[in-house]
Protein backbone atom coordinates (compact mmCIF):
# COMPACT_ATOMS: atom_id res chain seq x y z
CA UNK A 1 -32.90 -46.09 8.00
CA UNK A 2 -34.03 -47.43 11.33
CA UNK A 3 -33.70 -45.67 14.63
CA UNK A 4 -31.21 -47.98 16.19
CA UNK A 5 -28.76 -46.82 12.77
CA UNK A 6 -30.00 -42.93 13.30
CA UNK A 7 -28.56 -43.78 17.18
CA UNK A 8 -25.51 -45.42 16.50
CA UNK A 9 -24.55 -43.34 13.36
CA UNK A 10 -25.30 -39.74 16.00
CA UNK A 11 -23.00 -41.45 18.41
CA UNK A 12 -20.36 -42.44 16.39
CA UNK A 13 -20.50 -38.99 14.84
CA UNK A 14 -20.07 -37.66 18.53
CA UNK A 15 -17.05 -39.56 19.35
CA UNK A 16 -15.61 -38.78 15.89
CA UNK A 17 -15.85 -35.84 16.39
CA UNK A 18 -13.75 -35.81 19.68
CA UNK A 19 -10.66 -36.49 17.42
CA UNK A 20 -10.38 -33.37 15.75
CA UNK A 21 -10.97 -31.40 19.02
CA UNK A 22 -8.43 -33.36 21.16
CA UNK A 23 -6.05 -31.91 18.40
CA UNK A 24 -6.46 -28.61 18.72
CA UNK A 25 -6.46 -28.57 22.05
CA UNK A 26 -3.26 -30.27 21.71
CA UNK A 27 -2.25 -26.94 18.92
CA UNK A 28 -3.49 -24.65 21.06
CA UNK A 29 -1.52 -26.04 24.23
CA UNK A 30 1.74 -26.23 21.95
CA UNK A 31 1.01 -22.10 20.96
CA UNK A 32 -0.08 -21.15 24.69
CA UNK A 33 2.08 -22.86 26.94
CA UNK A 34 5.69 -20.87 25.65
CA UNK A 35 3.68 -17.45 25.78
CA UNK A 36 2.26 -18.60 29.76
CA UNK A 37 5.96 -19.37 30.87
CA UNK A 38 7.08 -16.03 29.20
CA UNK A 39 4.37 -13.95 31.20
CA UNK A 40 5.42 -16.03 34.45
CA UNK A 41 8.89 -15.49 34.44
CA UNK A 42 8.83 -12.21 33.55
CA UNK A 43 7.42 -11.50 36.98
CA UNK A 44 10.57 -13.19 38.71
CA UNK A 45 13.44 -10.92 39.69
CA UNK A 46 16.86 -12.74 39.79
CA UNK A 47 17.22 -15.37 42.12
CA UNK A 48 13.57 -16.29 41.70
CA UNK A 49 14.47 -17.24 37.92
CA UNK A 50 15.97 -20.43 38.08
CA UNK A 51 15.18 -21.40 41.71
CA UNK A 52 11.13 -21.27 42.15
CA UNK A 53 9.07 -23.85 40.25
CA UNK A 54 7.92 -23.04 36.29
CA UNK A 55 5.09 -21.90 36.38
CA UNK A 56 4.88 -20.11 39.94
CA UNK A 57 4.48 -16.27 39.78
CA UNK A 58 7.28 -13.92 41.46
CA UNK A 59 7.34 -10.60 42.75
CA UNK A 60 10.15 -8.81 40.87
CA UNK A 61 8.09 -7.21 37.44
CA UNK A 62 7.80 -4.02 38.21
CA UNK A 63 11.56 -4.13 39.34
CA UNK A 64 12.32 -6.05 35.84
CA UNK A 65 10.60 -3.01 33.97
CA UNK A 66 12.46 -0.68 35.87
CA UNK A 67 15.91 -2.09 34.99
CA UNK A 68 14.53 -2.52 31.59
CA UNK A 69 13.98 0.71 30.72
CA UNK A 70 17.05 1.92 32.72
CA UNK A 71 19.23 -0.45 30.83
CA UNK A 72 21.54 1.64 28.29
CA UNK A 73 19.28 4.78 28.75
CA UNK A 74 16.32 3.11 27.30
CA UNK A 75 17.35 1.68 24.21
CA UNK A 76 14.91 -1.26 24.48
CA UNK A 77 11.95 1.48 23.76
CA UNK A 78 14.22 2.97 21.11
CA UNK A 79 14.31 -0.71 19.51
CA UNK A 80 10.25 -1.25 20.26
CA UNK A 81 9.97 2.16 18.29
CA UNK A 82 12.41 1.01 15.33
CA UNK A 83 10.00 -2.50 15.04
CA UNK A 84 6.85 -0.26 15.14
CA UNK A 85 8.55 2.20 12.38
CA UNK A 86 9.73 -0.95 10.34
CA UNK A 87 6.54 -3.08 10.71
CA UNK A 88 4.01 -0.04 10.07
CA UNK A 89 5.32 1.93 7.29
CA UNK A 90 6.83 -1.46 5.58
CA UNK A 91 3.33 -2.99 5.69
CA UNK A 92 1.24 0.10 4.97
CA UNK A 93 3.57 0.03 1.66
CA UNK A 94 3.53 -3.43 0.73
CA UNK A 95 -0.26 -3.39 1.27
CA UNK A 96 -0.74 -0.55 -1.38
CA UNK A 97 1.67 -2.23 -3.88
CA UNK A 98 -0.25 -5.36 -3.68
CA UNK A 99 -3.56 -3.76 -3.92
CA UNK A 100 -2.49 -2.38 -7.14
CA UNK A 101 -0.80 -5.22 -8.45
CA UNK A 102 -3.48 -8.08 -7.41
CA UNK A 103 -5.76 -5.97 -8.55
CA UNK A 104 -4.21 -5.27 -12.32
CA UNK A 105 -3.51 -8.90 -12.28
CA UNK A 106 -7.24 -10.02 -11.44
CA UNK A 107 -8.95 -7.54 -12.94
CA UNK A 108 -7.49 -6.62 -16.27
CA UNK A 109 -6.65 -8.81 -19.16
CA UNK A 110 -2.91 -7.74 -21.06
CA UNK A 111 -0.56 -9.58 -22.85
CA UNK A 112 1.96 -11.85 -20.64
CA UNK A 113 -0.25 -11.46 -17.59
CA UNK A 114 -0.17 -15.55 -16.53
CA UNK A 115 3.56 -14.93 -17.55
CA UNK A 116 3.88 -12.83 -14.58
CA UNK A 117 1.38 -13.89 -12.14
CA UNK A 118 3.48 -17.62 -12.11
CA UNK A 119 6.82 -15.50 -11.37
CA UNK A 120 5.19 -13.95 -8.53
CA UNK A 121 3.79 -17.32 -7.12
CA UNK A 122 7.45 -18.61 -7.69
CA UNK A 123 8.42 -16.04 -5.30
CA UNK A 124 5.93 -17.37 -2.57
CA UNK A 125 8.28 -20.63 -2.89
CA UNK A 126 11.42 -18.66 -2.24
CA UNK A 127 12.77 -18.49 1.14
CA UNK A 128 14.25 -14.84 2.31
CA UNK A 129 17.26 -16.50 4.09
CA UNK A 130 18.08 -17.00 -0.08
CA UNK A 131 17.74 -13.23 -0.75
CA UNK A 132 19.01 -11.69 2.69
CA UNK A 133 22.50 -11.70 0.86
CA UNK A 134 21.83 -10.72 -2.31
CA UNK A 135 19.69 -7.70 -1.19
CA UNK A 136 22.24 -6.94 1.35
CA UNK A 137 25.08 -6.85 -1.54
CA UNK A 138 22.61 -4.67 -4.24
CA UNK A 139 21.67 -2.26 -0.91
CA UNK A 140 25.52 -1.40 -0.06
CA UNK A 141 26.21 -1.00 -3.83
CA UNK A 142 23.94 1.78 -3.54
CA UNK A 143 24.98 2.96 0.02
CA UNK A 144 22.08 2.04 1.23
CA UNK A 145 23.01 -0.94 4.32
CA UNK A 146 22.93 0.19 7.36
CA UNK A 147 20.35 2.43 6.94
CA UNK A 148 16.41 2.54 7.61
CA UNK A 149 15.86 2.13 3.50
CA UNK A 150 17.78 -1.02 4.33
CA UNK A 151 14.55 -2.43 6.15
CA UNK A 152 12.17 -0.91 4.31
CA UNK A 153 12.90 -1.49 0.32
CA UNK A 154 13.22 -5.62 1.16
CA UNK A 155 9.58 -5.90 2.23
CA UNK A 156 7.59 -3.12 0.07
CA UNK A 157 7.05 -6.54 -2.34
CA UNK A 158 4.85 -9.06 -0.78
CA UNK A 159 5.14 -12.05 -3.63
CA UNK A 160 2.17 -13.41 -1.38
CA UNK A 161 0.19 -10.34 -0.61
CA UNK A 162 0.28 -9.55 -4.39
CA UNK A 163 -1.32 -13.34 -4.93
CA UNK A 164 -3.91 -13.16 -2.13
CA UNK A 165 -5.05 -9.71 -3.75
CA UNK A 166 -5.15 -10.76 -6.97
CA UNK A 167 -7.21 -13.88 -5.98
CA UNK A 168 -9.66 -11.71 -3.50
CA UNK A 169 -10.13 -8.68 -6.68
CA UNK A 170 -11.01 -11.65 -9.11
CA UNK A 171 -14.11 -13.09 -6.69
CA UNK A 172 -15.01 -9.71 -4.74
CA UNK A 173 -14.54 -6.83 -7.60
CA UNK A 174 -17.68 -6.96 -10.41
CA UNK A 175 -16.74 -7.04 -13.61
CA UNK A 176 -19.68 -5.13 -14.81
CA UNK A 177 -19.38 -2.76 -11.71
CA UNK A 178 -16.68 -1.37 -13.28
CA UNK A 179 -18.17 -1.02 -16.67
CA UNK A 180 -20.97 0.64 -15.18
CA UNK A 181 -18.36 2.68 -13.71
CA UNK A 182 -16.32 3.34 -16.96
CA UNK A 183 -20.01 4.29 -18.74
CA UNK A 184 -20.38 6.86 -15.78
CA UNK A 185 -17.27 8.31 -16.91
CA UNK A 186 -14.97 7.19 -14.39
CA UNK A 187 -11.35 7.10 -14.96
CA UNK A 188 -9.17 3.45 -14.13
CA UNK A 189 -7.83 5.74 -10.84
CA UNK A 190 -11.14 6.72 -9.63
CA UNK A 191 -12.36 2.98 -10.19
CA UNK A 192 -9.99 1.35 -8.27
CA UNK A 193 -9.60 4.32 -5.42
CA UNK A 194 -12.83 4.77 -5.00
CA UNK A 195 -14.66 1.36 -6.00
CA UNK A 196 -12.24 -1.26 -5.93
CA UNK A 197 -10.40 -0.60 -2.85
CA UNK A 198 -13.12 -0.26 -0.60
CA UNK A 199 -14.61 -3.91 -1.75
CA UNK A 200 -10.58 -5.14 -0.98
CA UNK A 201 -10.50 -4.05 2.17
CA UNK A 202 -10.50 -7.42 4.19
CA UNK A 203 -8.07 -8.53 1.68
CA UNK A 204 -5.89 -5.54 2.19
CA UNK A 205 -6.02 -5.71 5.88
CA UNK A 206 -5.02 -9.32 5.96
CA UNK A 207 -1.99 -8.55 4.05
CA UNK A 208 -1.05 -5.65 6.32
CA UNK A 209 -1.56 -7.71 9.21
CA UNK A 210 0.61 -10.45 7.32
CA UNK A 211 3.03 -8.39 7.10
CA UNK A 212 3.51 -6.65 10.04
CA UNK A 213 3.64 -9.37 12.10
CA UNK A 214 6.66 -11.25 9.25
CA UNK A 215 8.32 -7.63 9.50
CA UNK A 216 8.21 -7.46 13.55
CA UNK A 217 9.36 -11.06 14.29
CA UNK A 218 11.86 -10.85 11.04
CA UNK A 219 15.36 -11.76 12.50
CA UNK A 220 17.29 -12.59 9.26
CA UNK A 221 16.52 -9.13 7.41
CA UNK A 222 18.18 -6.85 10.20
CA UNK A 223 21.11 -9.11 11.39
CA UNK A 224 22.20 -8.92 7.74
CA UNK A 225 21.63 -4.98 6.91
CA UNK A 226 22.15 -3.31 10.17
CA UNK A 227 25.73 -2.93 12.36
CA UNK A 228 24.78 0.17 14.54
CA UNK A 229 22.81 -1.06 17.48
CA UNK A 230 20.32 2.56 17.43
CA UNK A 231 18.74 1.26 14.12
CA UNK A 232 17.99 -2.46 15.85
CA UNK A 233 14.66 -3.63 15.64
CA UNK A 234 13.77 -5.18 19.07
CA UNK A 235 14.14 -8.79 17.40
CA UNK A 236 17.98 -8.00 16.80
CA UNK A 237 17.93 -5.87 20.19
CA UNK A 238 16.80 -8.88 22.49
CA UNK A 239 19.76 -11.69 20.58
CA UNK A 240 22.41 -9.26 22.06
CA UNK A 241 21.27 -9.10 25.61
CA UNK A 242 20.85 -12.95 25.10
CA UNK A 243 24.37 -12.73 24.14
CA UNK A 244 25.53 -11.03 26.27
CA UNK A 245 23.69 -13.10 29.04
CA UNK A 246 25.88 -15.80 28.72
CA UNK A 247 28.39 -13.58 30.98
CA UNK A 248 26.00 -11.29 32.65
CA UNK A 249 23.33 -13.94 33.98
CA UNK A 250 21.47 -11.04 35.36
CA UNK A 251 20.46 -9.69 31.84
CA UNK A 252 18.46 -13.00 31.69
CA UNK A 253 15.51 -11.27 33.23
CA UNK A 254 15.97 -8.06 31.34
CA UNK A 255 15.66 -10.32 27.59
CA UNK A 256 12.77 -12.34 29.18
CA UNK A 257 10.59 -9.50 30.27
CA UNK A 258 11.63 -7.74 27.12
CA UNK A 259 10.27 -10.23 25.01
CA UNK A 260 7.06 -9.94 27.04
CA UNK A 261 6.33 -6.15 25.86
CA UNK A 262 7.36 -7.69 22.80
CA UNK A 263 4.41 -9.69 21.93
CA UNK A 264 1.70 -7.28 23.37
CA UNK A 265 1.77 -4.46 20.40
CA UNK A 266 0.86 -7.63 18.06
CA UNK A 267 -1.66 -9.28 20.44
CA UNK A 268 -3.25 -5.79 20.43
CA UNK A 269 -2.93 -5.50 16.82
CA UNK A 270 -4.68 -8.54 16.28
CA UNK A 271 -7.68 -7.89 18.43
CA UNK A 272 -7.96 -3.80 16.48
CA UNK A 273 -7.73 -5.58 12.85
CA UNK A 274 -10.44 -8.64 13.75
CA UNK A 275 -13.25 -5.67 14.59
CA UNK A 276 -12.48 -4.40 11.09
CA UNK A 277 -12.47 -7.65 9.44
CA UNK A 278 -16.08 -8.39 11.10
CA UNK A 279 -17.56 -4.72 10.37
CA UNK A 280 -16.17 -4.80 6.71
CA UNK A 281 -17.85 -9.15 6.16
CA UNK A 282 -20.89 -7.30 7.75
CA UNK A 283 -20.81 -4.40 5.64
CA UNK A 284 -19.96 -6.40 2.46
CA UNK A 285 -22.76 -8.95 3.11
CA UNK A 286 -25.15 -5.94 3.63
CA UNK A 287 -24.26 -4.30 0.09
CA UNK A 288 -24.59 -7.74 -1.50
């Protein structure tokens, strides 16, 4: 290859490569630019909303907090505390049910295993608008709707979380590890407690973090199950002051700079979970 190829091939692999990054920039505009207008308007009190220009900063947050938190006694913290109850127990659960069902599936061999592994991976193809009703009519058989059970039973079983478990047990959990194990004397418990879990763990967080953040922006789930407003998560919580905004403009502000505190718990979340996905990579790749 002569150098007048090398040169032509190097710059045609530099403007190439232009493509790809125009388009993300493009994405990353499309994510960004909602979550930019939501920070700037949450800054403008009333008359500032819908008279100043987009994207120019007002002077009425701290004002907008105030009558926030003021607004029916506080029950916008009440429904921040109902997401945070829903999202964190309802993920911690469906973490540890997926660790120990990816893990049986990936790991042990039984009869009717590919049986059930392609039922569970038919459930990642089923929407949950198609089971909101149905689990809505089986939890008020039981006297369950209405109730915190209501939220939590629907998303203990992560169809997905179970199939990204199995899939990360099968590459990251030795086979002969655990014989070694078993020849130690260990029992199944103490093998997957003590050994298999641990080499999961970047598996197991990315399912938490899946979902918490389904379980915090799910809509669907909670209009469905719940009728007293106490029990709202704050997805449900901010539709009815949107509601009720269309005949009390001034709530407008209260649902805008509501869904600003909304976001922050999972921005934070995001940035806690990605140390322990690098220190648990970096402590995996040190073991190996």
């Amino acid at each position: 290859m002569t150098p007048l190829t090398l040169t032509a091939t190097s710059k045609g692999g530099r403007r190439t490569a232009w493509v790809p990054t125009i388009v993300l920039i493009l994405g990353a505009l499309y994510c960004l630019i909602p979550i930019a207008w939501v920070v700037v308007a949450a800054t403008k009190d009333r008359s500032e909303l819908f008279s100043t220009f987009t994207f120019a900063p007002g002077s009425g947050l701290f004002q907008n907090l105030s009558d926030l938190t003021a607004y029916r006694d506080g029950i916008f913290w009440r429904w921040m505390a109902n997401s945070a109850f829903y999202a964190g127990i309802g993920a911690l659960l469906s973490a540890a049910v997926s660790a120990a069902g990816g893990y049986a599936l990936g790991r042990y061999s039984f009869r009717g295993r590919e049986a059930v592994f392609k039922m569970i991976l038919a459930g990642v193809l089923v929407p949950s608008i198609v089971l909101a009703v149905p689990q809505y009519l089986l939890l008020s058989k039981l006297g369950m709707a209405d109730s915190y059970w209501s939220m939590l039973l629907p998303s203990i079983l992560s169809p997905y979380g179970v199939y990204l478990v199995r899939i990360y047990a099968a590459a990251s959990v030795p086979a002969e590890l655990m014989e070694a194990a078993r020849m130690d004397g260990a029992s199944e418990w103490r093998i997957f407690s003590r050994i298999a879990v641990p080499m999961m763990m970047p598996g197991l967080i990315t399912v938490f973090l899946f979902q918490f953040v389904g379980i915090w922006n799910n809509f669907l789930l909670p209009f469905v199950m719940l009728a007293d407003d106490e029990k709202f998560p704050i997805t449900l919580g901010l539709y009815t002051l949107l509601a009720q905004g269309a005949s009390q403009p001034a709530l407008y502000t209260l649902v805008i700079t509501g869904c600003l505190l909304a976001i922050v718990p999972l921005i934070g979340l995001f940035l806690v979970i990605q140390r322990f996905w690098s220190l648990d990579l970096m402590s995996g790749s040190v073991k190996a």
